[in-house]
C-alpha atoms as a PDB file:
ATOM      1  CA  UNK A   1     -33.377  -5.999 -45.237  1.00  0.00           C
ATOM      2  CA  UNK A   2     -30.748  -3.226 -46.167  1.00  0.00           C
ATOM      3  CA  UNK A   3     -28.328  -4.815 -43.236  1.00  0.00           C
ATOM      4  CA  UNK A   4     -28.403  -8.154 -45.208  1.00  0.00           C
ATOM      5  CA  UNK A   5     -27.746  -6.807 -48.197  1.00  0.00           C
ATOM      6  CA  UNK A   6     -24.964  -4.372 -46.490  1.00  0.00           C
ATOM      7  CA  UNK A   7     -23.621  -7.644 -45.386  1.00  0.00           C
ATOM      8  CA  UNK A   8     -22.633  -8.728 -48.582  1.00  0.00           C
ATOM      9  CA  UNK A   9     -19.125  -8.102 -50.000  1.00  0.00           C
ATOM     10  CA  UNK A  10     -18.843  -6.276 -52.998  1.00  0.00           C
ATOM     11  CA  UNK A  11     -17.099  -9.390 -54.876  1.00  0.00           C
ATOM     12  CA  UNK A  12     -20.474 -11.434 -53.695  1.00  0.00           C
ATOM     13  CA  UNK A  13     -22.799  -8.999 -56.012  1.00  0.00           C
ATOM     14  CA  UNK A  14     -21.858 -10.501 -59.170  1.00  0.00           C
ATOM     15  CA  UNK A  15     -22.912 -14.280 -57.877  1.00  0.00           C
ATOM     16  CA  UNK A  16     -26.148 -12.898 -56.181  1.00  0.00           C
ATOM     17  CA  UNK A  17     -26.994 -11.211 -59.689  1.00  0.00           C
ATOM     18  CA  UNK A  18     -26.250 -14.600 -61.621  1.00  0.00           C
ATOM     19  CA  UNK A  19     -28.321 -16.951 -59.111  1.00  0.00           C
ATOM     20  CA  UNK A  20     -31.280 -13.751 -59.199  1.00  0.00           C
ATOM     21  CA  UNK A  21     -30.743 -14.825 -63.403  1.00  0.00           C
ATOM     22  CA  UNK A  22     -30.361 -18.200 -63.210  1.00  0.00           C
ATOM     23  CA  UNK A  23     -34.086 -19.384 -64.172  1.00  0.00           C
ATOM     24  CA  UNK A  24     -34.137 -22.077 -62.221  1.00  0.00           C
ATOM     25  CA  UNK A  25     -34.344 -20.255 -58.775  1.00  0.00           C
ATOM     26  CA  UNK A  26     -35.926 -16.831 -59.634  1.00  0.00           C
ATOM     27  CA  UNK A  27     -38.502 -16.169 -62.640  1.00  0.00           C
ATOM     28  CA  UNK A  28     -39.333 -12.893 -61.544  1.00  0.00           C
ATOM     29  CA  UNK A  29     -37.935  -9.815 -63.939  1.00  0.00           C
ATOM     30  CA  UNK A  30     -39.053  -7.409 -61.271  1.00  0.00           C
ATOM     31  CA  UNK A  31     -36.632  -8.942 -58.657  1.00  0.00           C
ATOM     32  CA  UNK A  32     -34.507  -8.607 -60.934  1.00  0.00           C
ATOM     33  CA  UNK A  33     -34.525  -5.333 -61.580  1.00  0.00           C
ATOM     34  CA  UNK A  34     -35.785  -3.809 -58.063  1.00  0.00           C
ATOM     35  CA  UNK A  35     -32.288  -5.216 -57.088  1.00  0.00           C
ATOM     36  CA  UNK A  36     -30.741  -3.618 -59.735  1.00  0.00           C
ATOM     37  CA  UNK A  37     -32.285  -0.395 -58.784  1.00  0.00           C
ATOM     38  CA  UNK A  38     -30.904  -1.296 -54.863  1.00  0.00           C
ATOM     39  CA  UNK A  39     -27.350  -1.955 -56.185  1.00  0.00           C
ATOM     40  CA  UNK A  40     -27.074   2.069 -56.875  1.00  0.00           C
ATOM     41  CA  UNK A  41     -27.207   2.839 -53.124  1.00  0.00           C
ATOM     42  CA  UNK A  42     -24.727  -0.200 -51.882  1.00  0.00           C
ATOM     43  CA  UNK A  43     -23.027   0.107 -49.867  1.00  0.00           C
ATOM     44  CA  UNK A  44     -24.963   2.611 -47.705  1.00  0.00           C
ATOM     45  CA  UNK A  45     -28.822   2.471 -48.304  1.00  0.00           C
ATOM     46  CA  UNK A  46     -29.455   5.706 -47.024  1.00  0.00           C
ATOM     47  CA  UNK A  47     -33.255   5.438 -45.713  1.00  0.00           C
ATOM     48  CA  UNK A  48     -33.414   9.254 -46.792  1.00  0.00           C
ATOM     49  CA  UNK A  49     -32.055   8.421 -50.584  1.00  0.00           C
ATOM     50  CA  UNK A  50     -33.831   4.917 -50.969  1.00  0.00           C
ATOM     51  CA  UNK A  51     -37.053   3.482 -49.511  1.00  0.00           C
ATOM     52  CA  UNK A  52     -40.188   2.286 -49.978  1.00  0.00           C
ATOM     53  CA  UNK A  53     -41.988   5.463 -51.847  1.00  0.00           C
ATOM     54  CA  UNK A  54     -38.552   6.080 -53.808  1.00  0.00           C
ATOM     55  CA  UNK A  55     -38.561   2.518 -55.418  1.00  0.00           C
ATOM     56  CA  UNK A  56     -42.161   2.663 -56.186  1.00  0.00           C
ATOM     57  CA  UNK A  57     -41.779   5.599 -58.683  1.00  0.00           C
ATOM     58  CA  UNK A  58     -39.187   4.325 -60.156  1.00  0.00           C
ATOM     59  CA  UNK A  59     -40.580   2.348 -63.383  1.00  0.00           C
ATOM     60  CA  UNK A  60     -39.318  -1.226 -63.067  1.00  0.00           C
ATOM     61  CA  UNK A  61     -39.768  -2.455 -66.471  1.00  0.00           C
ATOM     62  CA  UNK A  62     -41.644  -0.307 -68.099  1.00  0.00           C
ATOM     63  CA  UNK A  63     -44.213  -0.231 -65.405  1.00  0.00           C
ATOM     64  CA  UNK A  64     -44.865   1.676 -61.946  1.00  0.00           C
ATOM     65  CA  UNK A  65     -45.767  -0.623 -58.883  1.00  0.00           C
ATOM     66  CA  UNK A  66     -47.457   0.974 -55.652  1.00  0.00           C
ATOM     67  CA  UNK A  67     -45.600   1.019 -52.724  1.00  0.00           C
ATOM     68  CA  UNK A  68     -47.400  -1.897 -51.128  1.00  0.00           C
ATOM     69  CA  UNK A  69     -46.288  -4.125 -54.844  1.00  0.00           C
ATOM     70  CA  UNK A  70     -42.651  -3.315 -54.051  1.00  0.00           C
ATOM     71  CA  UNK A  71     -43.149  -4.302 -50.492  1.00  0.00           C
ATOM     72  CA  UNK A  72     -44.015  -7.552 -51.683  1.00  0.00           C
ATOM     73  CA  UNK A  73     -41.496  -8.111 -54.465  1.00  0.00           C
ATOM     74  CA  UNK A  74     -38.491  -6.582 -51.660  1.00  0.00           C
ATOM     75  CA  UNK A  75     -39.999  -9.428 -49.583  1.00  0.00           C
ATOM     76  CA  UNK A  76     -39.271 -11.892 -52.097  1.00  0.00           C
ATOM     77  CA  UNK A  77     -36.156 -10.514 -52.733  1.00  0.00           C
ATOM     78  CA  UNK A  78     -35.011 -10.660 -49.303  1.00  0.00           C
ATOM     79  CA  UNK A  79     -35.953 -14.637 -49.746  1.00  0.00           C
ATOM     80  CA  UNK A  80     -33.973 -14.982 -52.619  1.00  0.00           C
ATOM     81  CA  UNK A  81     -30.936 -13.635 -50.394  1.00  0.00           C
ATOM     82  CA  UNK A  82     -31.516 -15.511 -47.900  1.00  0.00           C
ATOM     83  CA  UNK A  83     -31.607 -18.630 -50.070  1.00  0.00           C
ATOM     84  CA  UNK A  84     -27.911 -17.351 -51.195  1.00  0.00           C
ATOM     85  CA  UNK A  85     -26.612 -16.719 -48.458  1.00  0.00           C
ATOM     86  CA  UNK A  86     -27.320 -19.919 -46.673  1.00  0.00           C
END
C-alpha cells in the first residue's frame, strides 16, 4: 500500500483529498482522516515511524480503532486509490 501511495506526486495529493471528500465516491470520515494521518509520513512511510499499531492509537475522530479496524479501513483506502488512480 505505502508504494502506491509513494507513487503519487505531491501535486496529485490535493485531487486524491477532494475525490476522498467528494460524497459521491467515499462516505467514510475515517478514510478520511486515516489518510490524513498517512499524509504526515509522505513521502517516506517509514515502517518504523508508521504502521499498523501506530495508526491504531492514534484517535481518528474522536475514537480509537483496533489494529485489525484500521486494517480494514487502510484496505478501503487503498480501493479508493486505486479507483483514482485508474
Amino acid at each position: 500500500m505505502y508504494e502506491l501511495f509513494k507513487s503519487l506526486r505531491k501535486e496529485e495529493l490535493p485531487e486524491f483529498e477532494a475525490y476522498l471528500n467528494s460524497p459521491f465516491l467515499n462516505s467514510s470520515e475515517v478514510i478520511k482522516e486515516i489518510f490524513k494521518n498517512l499524509l504526515r509520513y509522505y513521502p517516506e512511510f517509514d515502517p518504523l515511524k508508521i504502521n499498523y499499531r501506530i495508526l491504531s492509537r492514534m484517535k481518528v475522530i474522536d475514537k480509537f480503532y483496533s489494529e485489525s479496524e484500521i486494517r480494514a479501513y487502510i484496505s478501503k483506502l487503498n480501493k479508493k486509490l486505486l479507483e483514482f488512480c485508474q
